[in-house]
C-alpha atoms as a PDB file:
ATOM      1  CA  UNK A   1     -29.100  11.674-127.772  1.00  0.00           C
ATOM      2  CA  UNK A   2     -25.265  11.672-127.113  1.00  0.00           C
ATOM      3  CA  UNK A   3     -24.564   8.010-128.165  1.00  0.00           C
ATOM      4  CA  UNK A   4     -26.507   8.902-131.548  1.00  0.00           C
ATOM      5  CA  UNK A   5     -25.170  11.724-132.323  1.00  0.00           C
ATOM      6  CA  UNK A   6     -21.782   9.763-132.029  1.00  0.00           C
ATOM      7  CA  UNK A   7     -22.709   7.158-133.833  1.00  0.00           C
ATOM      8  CA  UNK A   8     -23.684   9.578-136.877  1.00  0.00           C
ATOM      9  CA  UNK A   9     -20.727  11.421-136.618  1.00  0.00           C
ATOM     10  CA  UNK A  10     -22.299  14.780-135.671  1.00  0.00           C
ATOM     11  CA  UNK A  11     -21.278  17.261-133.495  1.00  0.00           C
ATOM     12  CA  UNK A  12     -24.297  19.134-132.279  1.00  0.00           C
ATOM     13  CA  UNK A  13     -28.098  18.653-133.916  1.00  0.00           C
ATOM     14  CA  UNK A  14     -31.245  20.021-132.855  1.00  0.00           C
ATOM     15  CA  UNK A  15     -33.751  17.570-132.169  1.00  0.00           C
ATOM     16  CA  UNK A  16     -37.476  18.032-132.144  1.00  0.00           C
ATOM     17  CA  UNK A  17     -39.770  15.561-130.549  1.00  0.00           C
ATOM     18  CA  UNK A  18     -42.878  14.408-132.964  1.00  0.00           C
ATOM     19  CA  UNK A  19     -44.626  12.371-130.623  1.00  0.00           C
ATOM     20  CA  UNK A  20     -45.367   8.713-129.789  1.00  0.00           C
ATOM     21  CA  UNK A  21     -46.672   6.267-132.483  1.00  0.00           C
ATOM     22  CA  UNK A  22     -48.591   3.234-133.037  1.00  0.00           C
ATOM     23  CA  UNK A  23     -46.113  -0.262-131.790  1.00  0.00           C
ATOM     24  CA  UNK A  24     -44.634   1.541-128.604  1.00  0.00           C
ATOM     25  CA  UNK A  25     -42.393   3.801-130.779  1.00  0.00           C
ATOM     26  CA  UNK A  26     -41.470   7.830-129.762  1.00  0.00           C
ATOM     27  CA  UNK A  27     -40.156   9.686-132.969  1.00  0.00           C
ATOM     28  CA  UNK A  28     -37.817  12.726-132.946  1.00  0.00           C
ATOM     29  CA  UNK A  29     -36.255  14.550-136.061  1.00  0.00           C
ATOM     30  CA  UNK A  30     -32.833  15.472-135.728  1.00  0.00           C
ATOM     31  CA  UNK A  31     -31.303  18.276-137.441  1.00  0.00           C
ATOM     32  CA  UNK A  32     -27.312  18.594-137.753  1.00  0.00           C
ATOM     33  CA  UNK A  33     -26.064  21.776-137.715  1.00  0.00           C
ATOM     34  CA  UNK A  34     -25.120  23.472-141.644  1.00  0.00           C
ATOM     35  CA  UNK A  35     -27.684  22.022-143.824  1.00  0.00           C
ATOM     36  CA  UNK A  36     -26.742  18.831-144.214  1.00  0.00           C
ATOM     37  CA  UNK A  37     -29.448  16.313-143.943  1.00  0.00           C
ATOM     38  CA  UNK A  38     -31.189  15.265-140.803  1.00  0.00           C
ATOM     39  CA  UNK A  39     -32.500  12.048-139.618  1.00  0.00           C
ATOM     40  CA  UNK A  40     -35.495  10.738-138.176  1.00  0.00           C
ATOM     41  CA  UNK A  41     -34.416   8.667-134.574  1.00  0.00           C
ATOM     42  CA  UNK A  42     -36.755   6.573-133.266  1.00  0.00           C
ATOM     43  CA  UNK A  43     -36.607   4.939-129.810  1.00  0.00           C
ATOM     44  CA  UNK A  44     -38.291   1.759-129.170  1.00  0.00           C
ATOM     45  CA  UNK A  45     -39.952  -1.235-126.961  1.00  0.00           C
ATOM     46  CA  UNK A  46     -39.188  -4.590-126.945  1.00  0.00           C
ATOM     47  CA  UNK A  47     -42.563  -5.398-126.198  1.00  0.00           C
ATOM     48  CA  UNK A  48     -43.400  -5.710-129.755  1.00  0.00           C
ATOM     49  CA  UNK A  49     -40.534  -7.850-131.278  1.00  0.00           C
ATOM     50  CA  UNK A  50     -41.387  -6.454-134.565  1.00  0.00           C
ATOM     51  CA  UNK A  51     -39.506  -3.234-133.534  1.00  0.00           C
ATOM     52  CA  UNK A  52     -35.775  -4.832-133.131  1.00  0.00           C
ATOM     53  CA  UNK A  53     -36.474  -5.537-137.125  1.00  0.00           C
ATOM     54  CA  UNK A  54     -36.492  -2.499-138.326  1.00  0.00           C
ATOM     55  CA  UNK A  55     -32.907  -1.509-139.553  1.00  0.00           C
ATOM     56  CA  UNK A  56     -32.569  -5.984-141.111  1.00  0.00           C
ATOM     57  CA  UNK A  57     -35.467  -5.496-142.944  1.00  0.00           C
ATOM     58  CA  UNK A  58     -34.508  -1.984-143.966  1.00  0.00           C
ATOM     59  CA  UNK A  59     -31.407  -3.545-145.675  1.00  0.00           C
ATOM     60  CA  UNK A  60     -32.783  -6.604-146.952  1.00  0.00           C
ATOM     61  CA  UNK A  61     -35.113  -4.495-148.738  1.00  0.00           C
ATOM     62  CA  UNK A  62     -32.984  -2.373-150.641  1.00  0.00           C
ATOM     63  CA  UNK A  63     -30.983  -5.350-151.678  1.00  0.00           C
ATOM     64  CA  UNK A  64     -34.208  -6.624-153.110  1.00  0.00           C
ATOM     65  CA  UNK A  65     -34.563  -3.013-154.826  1.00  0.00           C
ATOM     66  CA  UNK A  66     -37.120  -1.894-152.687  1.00  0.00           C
ATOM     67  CA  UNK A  67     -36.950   1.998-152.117  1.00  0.00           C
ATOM     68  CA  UNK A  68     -36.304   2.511-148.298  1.00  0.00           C
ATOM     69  CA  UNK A  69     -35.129   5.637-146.592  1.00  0.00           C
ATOM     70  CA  UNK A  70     -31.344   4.408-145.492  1.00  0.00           C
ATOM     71  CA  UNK A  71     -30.292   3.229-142.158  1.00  0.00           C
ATOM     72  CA  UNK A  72     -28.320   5.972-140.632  1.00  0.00           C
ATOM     73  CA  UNK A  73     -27.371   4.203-137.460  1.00  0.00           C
ATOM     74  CA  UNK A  74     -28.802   0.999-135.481  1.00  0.00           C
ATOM     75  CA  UNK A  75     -28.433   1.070-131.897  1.00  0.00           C
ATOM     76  CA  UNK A  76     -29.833  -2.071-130.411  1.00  0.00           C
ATOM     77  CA  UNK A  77     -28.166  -1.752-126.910  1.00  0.00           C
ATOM     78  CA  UNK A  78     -30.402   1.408-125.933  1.00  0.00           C
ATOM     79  CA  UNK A  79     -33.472   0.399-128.484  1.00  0.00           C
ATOM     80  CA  UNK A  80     -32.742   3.098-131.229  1.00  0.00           C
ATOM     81  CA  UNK A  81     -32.825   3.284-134.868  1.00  0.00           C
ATOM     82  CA  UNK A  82     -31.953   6.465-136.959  1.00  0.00           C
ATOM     83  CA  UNK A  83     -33.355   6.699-140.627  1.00  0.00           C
ATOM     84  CA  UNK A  84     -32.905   8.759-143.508  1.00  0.00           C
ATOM     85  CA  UNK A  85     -35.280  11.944-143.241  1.00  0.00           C
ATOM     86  CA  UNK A  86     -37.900  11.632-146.526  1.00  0.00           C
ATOM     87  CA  UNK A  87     -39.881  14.257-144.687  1.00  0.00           C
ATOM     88  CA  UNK A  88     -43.697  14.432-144.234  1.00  0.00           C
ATOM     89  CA  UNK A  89     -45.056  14.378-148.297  1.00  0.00           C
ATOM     90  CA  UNK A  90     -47.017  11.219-148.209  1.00  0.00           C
ATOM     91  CA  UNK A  91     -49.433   9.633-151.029  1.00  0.00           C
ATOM     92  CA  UNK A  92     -52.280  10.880-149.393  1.00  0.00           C
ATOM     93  CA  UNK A  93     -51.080  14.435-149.681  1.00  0.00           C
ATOM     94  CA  UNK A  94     -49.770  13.954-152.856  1.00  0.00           C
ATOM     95  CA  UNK A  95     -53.552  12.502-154.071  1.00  0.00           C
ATOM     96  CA  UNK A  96     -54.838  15.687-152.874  1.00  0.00           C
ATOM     97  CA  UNK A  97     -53.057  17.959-154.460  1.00  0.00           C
ATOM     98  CA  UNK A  98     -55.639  19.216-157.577  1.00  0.00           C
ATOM     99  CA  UNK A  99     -54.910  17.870-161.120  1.00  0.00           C
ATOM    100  CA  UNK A 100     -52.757  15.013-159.717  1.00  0.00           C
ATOM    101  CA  UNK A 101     -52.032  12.006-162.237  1.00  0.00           C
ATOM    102  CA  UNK A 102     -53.182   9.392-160.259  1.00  0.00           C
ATOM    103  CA  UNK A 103     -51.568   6.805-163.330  1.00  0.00           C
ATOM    104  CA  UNK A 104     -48.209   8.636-162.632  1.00  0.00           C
ATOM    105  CA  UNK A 105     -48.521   8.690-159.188  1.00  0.00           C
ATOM    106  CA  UNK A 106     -49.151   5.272-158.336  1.00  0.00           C
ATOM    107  CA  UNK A 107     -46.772   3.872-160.713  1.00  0.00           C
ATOM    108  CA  UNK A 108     -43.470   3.852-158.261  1.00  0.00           C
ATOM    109  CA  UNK A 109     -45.798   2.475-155.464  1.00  0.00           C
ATOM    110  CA  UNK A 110     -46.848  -0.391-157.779  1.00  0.00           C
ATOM    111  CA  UNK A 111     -43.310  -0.924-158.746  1.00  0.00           C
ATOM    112  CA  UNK A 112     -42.095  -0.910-155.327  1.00  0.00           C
ATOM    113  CA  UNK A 113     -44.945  -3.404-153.850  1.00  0.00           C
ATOM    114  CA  UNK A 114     -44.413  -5.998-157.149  1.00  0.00           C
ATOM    115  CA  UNK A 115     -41.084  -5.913-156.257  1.00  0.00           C
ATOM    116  CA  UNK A 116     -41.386  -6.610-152.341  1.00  0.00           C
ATOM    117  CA  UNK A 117     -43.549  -9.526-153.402  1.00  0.00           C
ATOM    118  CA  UNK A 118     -41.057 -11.355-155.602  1.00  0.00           C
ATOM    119  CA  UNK A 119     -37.364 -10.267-155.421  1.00  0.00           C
ATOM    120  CA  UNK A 120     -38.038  -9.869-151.742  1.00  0.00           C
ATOM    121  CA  UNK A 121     -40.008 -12.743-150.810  1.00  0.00           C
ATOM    122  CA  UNK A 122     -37.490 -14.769-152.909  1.00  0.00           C
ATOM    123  CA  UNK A 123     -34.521 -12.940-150.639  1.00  0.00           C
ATOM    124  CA  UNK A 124     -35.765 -13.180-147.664  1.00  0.00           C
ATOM    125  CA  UNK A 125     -36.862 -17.386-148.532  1.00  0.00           C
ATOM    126  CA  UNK A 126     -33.015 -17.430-149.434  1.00  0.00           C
ATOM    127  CA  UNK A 127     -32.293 -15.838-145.823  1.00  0.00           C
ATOM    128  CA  UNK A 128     -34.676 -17.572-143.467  1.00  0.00           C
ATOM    129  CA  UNK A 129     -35.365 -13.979-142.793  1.00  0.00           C
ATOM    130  CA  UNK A 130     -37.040 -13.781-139.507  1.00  0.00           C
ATOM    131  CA  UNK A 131     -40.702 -12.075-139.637  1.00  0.00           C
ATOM    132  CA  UNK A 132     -43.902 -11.834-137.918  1.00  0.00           C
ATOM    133  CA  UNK A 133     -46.103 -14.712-137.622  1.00  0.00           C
ATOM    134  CA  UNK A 134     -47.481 -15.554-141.569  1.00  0.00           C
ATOM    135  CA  UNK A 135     -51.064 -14.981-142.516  1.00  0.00           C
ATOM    136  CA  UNK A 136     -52.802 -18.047-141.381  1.00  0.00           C
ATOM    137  CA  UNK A 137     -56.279 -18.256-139.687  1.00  0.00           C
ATOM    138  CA  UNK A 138     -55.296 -17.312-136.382  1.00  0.00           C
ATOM    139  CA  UNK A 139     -54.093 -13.932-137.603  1.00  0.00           C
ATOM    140  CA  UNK A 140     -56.887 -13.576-139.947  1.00  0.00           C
ATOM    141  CA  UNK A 141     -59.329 -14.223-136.699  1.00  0.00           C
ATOM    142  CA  UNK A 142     -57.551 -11.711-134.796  1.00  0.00           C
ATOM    143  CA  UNK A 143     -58.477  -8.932-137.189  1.00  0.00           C
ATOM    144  CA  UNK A 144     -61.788 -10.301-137.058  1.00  0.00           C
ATOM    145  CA  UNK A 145     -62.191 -10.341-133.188  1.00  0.00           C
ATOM    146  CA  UNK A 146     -60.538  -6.634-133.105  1.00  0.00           C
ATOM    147  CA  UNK A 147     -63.501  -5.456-135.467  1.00  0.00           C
ATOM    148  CA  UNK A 148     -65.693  -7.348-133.118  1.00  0.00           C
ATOM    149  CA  UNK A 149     -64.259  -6.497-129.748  1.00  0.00           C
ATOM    150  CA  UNK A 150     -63.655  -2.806-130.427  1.00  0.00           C
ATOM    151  CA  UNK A 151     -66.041  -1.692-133.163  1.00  0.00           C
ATOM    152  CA  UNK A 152     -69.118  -3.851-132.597  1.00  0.00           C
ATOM    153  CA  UNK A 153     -69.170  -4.426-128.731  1.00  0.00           C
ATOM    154  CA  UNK A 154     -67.061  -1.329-127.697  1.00  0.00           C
ATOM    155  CA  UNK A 155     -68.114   1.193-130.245  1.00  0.00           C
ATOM    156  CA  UNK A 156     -71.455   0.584-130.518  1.00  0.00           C
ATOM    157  CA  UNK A 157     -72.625  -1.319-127.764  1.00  0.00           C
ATOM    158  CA  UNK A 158     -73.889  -4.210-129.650  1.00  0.00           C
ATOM    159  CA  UNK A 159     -73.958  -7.649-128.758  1.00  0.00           C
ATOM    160  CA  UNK A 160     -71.313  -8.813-131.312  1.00  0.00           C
ATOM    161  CA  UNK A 161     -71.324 -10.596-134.626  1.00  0.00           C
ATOM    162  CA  UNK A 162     -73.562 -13.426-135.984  1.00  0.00           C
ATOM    163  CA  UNK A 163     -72.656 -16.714-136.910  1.00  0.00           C
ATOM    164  CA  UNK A 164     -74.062 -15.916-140.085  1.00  0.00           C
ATOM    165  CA  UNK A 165     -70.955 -13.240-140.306  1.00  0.00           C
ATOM    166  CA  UNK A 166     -68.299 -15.151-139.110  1.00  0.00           C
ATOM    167  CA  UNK A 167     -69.099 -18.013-141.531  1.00  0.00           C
ATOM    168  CA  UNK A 168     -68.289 -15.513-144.477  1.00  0.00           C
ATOM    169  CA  UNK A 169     -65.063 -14.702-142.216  1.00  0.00           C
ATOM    170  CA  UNK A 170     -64.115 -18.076-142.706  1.00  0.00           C
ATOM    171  CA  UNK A 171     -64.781 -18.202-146.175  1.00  0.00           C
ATOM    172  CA  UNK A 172     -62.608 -14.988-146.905  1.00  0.00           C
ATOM    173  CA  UNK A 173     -59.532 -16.898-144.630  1.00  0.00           C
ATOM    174  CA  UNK A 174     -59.838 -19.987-146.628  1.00  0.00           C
ATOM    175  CA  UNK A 175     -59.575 -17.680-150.362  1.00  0.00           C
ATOM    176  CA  UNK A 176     -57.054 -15.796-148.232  1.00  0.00           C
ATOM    177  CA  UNK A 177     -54.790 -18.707-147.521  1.00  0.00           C
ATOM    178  CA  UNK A 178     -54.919 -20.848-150.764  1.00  0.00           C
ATOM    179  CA  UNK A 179     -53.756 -18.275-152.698  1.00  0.00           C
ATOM    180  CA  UNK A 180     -49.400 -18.217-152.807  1.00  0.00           C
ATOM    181  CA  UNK A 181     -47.658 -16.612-149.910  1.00  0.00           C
ATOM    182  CA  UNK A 182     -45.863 -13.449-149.945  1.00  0.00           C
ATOM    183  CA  UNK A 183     -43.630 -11.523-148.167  1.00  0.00           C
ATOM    184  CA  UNK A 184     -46.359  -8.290-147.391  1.00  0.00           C
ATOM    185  CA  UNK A 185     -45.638  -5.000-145.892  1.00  0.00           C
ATOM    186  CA  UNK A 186     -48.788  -5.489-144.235  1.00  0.00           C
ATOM    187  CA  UNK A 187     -49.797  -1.875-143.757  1.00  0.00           C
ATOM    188  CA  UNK A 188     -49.543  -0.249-147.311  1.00  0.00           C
ATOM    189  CA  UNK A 189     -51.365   2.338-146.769  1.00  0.00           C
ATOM    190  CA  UNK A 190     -51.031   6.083-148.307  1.00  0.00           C
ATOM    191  CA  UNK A 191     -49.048   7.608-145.181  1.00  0.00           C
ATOM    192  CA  UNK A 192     -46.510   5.155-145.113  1.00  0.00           C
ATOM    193  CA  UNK A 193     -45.350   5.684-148.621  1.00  0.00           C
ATOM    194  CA  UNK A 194     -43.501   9.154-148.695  1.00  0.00           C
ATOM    195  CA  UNK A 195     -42.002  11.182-151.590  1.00  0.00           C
ATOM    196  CA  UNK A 196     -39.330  13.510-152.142  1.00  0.00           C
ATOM    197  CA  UNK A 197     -39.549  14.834-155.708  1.00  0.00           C
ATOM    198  CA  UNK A 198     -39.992  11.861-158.276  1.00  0.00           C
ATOM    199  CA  UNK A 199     -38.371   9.675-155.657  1.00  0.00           C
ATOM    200  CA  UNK A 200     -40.429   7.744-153.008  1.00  0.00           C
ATOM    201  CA  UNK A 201     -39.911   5.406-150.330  1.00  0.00           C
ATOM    202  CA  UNK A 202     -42.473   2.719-148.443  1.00  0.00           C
ATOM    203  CA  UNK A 203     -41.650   3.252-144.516  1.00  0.00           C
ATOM    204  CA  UNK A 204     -43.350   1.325-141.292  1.00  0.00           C
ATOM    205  CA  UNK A 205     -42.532  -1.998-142.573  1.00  0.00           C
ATOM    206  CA  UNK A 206     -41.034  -3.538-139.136  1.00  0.00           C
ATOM    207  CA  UNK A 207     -43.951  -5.687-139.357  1.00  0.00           C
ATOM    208  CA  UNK A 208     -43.575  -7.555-142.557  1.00  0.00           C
ATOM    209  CA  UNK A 209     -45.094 -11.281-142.834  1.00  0.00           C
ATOM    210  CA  UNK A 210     -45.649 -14.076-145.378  1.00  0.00           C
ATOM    211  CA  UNK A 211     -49.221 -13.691-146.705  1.00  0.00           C
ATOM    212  CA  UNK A 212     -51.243 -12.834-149.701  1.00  0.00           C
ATOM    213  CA  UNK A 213     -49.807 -10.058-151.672  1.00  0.00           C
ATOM    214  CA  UNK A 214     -53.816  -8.997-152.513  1.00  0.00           C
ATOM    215  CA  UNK A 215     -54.047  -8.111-148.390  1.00  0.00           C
ATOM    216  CA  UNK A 216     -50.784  -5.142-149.201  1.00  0.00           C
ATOM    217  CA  UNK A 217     -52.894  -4.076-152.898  1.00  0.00           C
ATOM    218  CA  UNK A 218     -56.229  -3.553-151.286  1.00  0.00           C
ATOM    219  CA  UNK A 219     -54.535  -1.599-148.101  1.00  0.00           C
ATOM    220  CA  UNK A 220     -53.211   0.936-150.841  1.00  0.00           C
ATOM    221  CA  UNK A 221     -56.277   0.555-153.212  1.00  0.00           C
ATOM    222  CA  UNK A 222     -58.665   0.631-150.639  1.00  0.00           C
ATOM    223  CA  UNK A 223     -57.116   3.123-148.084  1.00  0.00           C
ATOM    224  CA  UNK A 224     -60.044   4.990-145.909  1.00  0.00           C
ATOM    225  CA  UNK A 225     -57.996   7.893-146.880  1.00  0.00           C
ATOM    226  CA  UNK A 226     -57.654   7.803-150.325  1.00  0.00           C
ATOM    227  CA  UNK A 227     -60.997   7.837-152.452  1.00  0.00           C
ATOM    228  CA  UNK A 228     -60.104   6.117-155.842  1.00  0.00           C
ATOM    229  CA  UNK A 229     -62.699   4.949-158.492  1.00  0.00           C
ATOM    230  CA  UNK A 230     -63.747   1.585-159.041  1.00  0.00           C
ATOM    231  CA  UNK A 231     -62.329   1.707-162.915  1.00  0.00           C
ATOM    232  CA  UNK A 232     -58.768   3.812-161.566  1.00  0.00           C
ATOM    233  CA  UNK A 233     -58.600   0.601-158.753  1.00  0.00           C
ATOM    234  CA  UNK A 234     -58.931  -1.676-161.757  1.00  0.00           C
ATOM    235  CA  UNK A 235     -56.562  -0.039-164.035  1.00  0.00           C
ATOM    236  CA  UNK A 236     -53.836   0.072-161.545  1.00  0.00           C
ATOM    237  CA  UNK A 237     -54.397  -3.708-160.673  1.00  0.00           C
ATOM    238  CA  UNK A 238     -54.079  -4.259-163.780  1.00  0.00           C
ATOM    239  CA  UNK A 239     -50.961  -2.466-164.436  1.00  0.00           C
ATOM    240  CA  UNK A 240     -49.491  -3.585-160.590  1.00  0.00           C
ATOM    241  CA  UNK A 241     -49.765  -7.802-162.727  1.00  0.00           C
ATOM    242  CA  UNK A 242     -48.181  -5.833-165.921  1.00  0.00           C
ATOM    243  CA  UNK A 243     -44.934  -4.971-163.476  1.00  0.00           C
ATOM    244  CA  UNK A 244     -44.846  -8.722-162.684  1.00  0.00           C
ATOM    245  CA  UNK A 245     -47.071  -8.815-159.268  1.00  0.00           C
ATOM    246  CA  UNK A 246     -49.276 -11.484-158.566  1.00  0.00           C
ATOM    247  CA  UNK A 247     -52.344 -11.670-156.242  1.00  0.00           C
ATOM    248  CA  UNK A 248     -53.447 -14.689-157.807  1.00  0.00           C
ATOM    249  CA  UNK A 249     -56.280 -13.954-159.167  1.00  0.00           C
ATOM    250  CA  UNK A 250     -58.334 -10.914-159.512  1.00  0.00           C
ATOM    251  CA  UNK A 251     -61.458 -12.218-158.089  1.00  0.00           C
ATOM    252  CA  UNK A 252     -58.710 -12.238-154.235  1.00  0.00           C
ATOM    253  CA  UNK A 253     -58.520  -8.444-154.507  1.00  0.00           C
ATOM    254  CA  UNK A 254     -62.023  -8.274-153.070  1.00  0.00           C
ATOM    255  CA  UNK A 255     -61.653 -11.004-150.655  1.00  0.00           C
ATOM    256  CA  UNK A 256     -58.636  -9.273-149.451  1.00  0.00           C
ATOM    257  CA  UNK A 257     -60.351  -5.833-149.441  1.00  0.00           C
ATOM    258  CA  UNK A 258     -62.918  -7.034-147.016  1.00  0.00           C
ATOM    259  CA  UNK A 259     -60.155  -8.540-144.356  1.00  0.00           C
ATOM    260  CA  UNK A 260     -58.447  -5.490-144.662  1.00  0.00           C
ATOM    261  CA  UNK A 261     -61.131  -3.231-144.111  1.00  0.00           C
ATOM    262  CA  UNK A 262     -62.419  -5.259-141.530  1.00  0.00           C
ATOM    263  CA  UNK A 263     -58.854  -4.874-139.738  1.00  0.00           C
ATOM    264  CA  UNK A 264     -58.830  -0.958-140.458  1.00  0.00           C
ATOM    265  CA  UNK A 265     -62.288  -0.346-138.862  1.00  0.00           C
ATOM    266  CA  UNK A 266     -61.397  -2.809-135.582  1.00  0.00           C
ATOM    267  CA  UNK A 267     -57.344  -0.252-135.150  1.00  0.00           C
ATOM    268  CA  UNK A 268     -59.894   2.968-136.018  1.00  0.00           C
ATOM    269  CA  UNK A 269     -62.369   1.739-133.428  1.00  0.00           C
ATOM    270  CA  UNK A 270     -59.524   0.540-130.995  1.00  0.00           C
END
């Protein structure tokens, strides 16, 4: 920790480890001595190239006006980026808390995602901002074989899917890709948007790609997590178009909702 702690500036911080993560990534919060605030470090492998992109799309991001916690310090030599601390207050907890206005609470999240898919998508166009490979079939079989692979033949033991199931997978990739292109956080789900107070922030997004902004609506509408009903789901697509998002069309949402869910159930069964 001695070249982060000079990079930051700090003397001395205490530094608890929080454990490895999903994309090769170990996690440890660092607290600076008085009570100034801490940040969250976060060492890293090249294996996944998604995880040198951290700290540019961090800053293209807020450019674009989309609430990030702040680069603290980006350390690309030894494969380490510090962020802001926002803590461990996430949607999900924040949906479970009794009496909670779901209208209120959803409203910076909606605000946040309309804005990644058009100030954003129109920065990062500007930039020729390097991200993962776009939605196109290829990445929309992928989630298909990891359902099949690791739910269907792993989990259960069955032979696979029919052809009678992959032909609606193709029809979901073709209403997938006809629809316009956005920059998507690609896992907008309830733990990776944190609050502190009023404020929140949308973390995890290393792995941002050109797609269809319906895939990031239903991975918040239709986080496993988070049980929302039908008429709340279509009130807040509804008011996500109202803040100037587009999924084009609502009929997508549902298309969308089934490739996600079909990813989510392949990474639970994996």
């Amino acid at each position: 920790m001695t070249r982060v702690l000079e990079a930051l500036g700090w003397q001395d911080a205490a530094a608890v480890f929080l454990g490895r993560r999903g994309s090769a990534r170990r996690f440890w919060r660092l607290m600076p001595d008085g009570d100034g605030p801490g940040g969250i470090v976060v060492i890293y492998s090249r294996e996944r190239t998604e995880n040198t992109r951290y700290a540019g799309h961090a800053a293209l991001l807020a450019e674009a006006g989309v609430p990030v916690p702040r680069v603290l310090a980006d350390l690309p030599d030894v494969d380490t980026v510090v962020l802001e601390d926002w803590g461990d207050r996430s949607l999900l907890q924040r949906k479970q808390r009794a009496g909670a206005d779901i209208a209120a609470l959803y409203e910076p999240v909606l605000e946040a995602a309309a804005t990644l898919h058009t100030r954003a998508t129109s920065l990062a166009r500007l930039r020729g901002t390097a991200l993962e490979p776009g939605f196109d079939p290829s990445v929309f079989g992928w989630e298909h074989d990891l359902f099949d692979q690791h739910l269907i033949r792993g989990r259960y033991g069955l032979a696979g899917v029919g052809g009678a199931v992959r032909e609606d997978w193709e029809a979901v990739t073709r209403r997938l890709t006809e629809v316009p292109q956005v920059v998507v956080h690609r896992d907008l789900q309830s733990s990776n948007i944190l609050f502190k107070g009023k404020r929140m922030a949308l973390i995890d997004f290393q792995g941002m790609r050109f797609g269809p902004a319906a895939y990031d609506l239903a991975s918040l509408l239709c986080d496993p997590y988070v049980a929302l009903d039908d008429s709340v789901r279509s009130h807040l697509l509804c008011r996500y178009a109202m803040l100037g998002g587009d999924i084009g069309g609502l009929d997508v949402f549902s298309w969308a909702a089934v490739q996600r869910l079909v990813q989510t159930l392949g990474a639970y069964a994996r």
